[in-house]
N, C-alpha and C. Protein backbone atom coordinates (compact mmCIF):
# COMPACT_ATOMS: atom_id res chain seq x y z
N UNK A 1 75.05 106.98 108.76
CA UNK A 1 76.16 107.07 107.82
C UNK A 1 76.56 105.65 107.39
N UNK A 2 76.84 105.63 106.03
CA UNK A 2 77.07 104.52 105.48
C UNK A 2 78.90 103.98 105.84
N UNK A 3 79.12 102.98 106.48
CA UNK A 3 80.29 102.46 106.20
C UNK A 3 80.82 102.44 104.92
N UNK A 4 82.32 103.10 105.12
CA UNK A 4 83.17 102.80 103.99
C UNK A 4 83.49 101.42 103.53
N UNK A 5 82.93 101.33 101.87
CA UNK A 5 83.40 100.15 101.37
C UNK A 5 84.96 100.40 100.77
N UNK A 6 85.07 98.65 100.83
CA UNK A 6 86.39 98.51 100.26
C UNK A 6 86.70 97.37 99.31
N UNK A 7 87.56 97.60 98.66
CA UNK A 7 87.59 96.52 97.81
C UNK A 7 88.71 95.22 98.36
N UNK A 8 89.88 95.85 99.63
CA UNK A 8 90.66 95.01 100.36
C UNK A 8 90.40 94.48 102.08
N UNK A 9 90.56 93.28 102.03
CA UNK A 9 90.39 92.55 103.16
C UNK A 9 91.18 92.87 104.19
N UNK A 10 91.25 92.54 105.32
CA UNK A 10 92.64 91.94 106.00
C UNK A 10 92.31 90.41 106.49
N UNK A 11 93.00 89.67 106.07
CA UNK A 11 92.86 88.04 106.72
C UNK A 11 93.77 88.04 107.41
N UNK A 12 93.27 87.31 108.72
CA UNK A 12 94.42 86.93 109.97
C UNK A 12 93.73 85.54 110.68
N UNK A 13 94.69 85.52 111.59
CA UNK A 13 94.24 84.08 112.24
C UNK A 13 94.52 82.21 111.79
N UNK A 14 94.68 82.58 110.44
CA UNK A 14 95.21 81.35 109.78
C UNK A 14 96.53 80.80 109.72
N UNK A 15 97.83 81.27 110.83
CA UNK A 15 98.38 80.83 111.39
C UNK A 15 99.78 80.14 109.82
N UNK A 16 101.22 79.91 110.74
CA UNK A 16 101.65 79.27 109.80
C UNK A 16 101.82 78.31 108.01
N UNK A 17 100.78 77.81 108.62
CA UNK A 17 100.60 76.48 108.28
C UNK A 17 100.20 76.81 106.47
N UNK A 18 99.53 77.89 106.30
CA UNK A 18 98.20 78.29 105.47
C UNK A 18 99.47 79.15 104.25
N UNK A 19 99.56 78.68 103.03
CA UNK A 19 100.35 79.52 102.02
C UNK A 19 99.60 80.44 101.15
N UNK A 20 100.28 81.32 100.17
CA UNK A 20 99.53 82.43 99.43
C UNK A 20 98.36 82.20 98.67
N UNK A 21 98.68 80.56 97.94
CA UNK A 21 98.32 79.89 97.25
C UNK A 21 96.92 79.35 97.64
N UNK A 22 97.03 78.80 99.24
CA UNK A 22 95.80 78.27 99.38
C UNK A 22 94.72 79.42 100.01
N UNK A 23 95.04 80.46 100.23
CA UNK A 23 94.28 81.61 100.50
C UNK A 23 93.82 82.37 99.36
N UNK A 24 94.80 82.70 98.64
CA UNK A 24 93.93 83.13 97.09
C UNK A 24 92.74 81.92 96.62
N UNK A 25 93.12 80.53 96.32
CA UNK A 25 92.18 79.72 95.90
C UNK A 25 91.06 79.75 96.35
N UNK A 26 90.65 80.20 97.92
CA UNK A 26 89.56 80.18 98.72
C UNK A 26 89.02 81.68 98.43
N UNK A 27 89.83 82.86 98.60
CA UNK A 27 88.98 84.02 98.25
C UNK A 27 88.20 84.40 96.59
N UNK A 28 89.38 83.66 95.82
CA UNK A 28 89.00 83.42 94.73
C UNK A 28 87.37 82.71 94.22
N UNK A 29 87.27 82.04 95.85
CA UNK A 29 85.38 80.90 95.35
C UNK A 29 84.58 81.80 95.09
N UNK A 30 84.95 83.28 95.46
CA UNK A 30 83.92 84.50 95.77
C UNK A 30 84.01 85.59 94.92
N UNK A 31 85.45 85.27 93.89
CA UNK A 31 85.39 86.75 93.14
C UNK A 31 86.99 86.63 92.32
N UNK A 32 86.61 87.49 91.39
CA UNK A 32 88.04 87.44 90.86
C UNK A 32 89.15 88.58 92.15
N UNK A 33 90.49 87.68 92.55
CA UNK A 33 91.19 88.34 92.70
C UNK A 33 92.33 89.25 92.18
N UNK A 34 92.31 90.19 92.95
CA UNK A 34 93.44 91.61 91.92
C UNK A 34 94.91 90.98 92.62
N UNK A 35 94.78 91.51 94.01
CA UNK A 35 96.38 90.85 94.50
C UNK A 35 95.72 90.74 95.71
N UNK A 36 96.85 89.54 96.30
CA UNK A 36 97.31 88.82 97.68
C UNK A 36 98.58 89.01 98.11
N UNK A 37 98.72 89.51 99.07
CA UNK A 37 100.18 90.02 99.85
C UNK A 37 99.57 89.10 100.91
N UNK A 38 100.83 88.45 101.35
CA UNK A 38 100.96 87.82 102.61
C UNK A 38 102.23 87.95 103.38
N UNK A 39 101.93 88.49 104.54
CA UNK A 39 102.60 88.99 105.58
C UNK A 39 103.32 87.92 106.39
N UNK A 40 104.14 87.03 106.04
CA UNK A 40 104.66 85.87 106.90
C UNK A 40 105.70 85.80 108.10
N UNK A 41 104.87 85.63 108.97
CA UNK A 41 105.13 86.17 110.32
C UNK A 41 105.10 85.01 111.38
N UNK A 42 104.98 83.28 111.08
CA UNK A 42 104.64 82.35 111.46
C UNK A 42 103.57 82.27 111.98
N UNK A 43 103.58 82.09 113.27
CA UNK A 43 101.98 81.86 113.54
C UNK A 43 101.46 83.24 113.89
N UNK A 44 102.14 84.47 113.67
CA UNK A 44 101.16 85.54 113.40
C UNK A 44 101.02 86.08 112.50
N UNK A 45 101.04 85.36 111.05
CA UNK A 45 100.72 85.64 109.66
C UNK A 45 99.52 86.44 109.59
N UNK A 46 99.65 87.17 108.12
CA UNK A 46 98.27 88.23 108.24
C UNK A 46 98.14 88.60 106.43
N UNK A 47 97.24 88.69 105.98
CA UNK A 47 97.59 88.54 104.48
C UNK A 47 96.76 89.71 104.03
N UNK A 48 96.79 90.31 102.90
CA UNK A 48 95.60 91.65 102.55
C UNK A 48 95.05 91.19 101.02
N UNK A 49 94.02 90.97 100.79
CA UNK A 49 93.34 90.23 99.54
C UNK A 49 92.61 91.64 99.13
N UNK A 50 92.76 91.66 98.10
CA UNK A 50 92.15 93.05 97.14
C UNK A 50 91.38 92.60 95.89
N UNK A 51 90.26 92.42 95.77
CA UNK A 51 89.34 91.91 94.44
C UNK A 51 89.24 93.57 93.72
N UNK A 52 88.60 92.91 92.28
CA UNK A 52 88.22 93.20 91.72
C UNK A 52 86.93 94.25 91.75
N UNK A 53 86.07 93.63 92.26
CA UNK A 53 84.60 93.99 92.34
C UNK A 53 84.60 94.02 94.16
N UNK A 54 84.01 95.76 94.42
CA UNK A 54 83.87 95.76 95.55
C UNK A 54 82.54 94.67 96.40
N UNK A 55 81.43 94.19 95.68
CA UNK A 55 80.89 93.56 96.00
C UNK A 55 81.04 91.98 96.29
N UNK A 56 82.14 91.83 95.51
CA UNK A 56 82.92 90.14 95.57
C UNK A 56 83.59 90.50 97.32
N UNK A 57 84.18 91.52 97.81
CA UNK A 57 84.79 91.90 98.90
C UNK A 57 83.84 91.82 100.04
N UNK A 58 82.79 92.64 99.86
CA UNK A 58 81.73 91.99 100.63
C UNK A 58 81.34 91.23 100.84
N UNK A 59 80.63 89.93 100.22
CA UNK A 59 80.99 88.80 99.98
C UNK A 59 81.50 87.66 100.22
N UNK A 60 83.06 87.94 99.99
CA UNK A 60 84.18 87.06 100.63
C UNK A 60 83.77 87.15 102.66
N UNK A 61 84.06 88.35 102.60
CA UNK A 61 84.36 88.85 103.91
C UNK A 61 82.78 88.65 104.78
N UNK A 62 81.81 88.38 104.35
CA UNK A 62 80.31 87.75 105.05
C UNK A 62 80.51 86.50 105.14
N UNK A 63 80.93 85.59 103.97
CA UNK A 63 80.99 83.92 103.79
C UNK A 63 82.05 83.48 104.92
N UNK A 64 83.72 84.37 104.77
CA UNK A 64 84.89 83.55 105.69
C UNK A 64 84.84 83.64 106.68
N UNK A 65 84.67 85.36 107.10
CA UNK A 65 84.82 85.49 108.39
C UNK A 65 84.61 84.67 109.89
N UNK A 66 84.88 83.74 110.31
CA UNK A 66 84.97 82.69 111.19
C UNK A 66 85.05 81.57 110.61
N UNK A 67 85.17 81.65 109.15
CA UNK A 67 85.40 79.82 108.36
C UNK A 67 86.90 79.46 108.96
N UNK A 68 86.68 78.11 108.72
CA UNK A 68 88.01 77.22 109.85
C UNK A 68 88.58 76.75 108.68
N UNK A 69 90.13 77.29 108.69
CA UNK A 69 90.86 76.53 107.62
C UNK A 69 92.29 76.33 108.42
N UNK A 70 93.03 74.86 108.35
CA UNK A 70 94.06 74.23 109.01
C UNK A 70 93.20 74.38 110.50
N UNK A 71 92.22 74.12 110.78
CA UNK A 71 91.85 74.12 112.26
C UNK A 71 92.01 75.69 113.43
N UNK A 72 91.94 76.61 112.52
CA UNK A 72 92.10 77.78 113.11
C UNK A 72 91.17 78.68 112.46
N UNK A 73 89.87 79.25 113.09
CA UNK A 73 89.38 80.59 112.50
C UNK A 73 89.49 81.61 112.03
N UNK A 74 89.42 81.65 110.62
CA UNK A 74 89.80 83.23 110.07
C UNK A 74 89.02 84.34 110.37
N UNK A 75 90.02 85.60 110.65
CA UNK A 75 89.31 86.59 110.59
C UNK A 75 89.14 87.61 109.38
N UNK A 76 88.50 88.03 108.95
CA UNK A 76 87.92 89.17 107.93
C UNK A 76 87.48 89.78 108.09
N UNK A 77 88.19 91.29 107.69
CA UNK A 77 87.72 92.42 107.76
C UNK A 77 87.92 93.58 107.21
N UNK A 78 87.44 94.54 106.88
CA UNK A 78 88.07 95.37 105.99
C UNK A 78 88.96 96.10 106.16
N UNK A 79 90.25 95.94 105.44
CA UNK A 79 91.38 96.70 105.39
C UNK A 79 91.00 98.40 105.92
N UNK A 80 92.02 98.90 106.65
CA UNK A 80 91.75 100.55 106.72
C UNK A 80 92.95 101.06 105.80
């Protein structure tokens, strides 16, 4: 059985430090984005990125998933 695709992320792990701004700019290297909600929670921030093109989602979420931004590993994965 094929995993359900999606067209929304969940990003976590990027901690305080990291604004809406510089997280759209980075998911954005991979695809046009639809919306970014960010959940600001200090250092247990958590954000939900929703593209355009379900394949830009794929994508994003193969390239970040453990990329280091402010010195902390993001996680990516698909929204349920």
């Amino acid at each position: 059985m094929r995993p359900r695709a999606t067209r929304t992320l969940y990003v976590g792990g990027f901690g305080a430090v990291v604004t809406a701004e510089v997280l759209h700019r980075l998911f954005a290297r991979h695809g046009e984005v639809q919306e970014l909600r960010l959940v600001d929670r200090g250092e247990a921030s958590f954000a939900y990125v929703t593209f355009i093109d379900e394949t830009d989602a794929i994508t994003a979420r193969a390239q970040l998933d453990g990329a280091q931004i402010a010195g902390r590993a993001l996680r990516v994965e698909r929204a349920e």
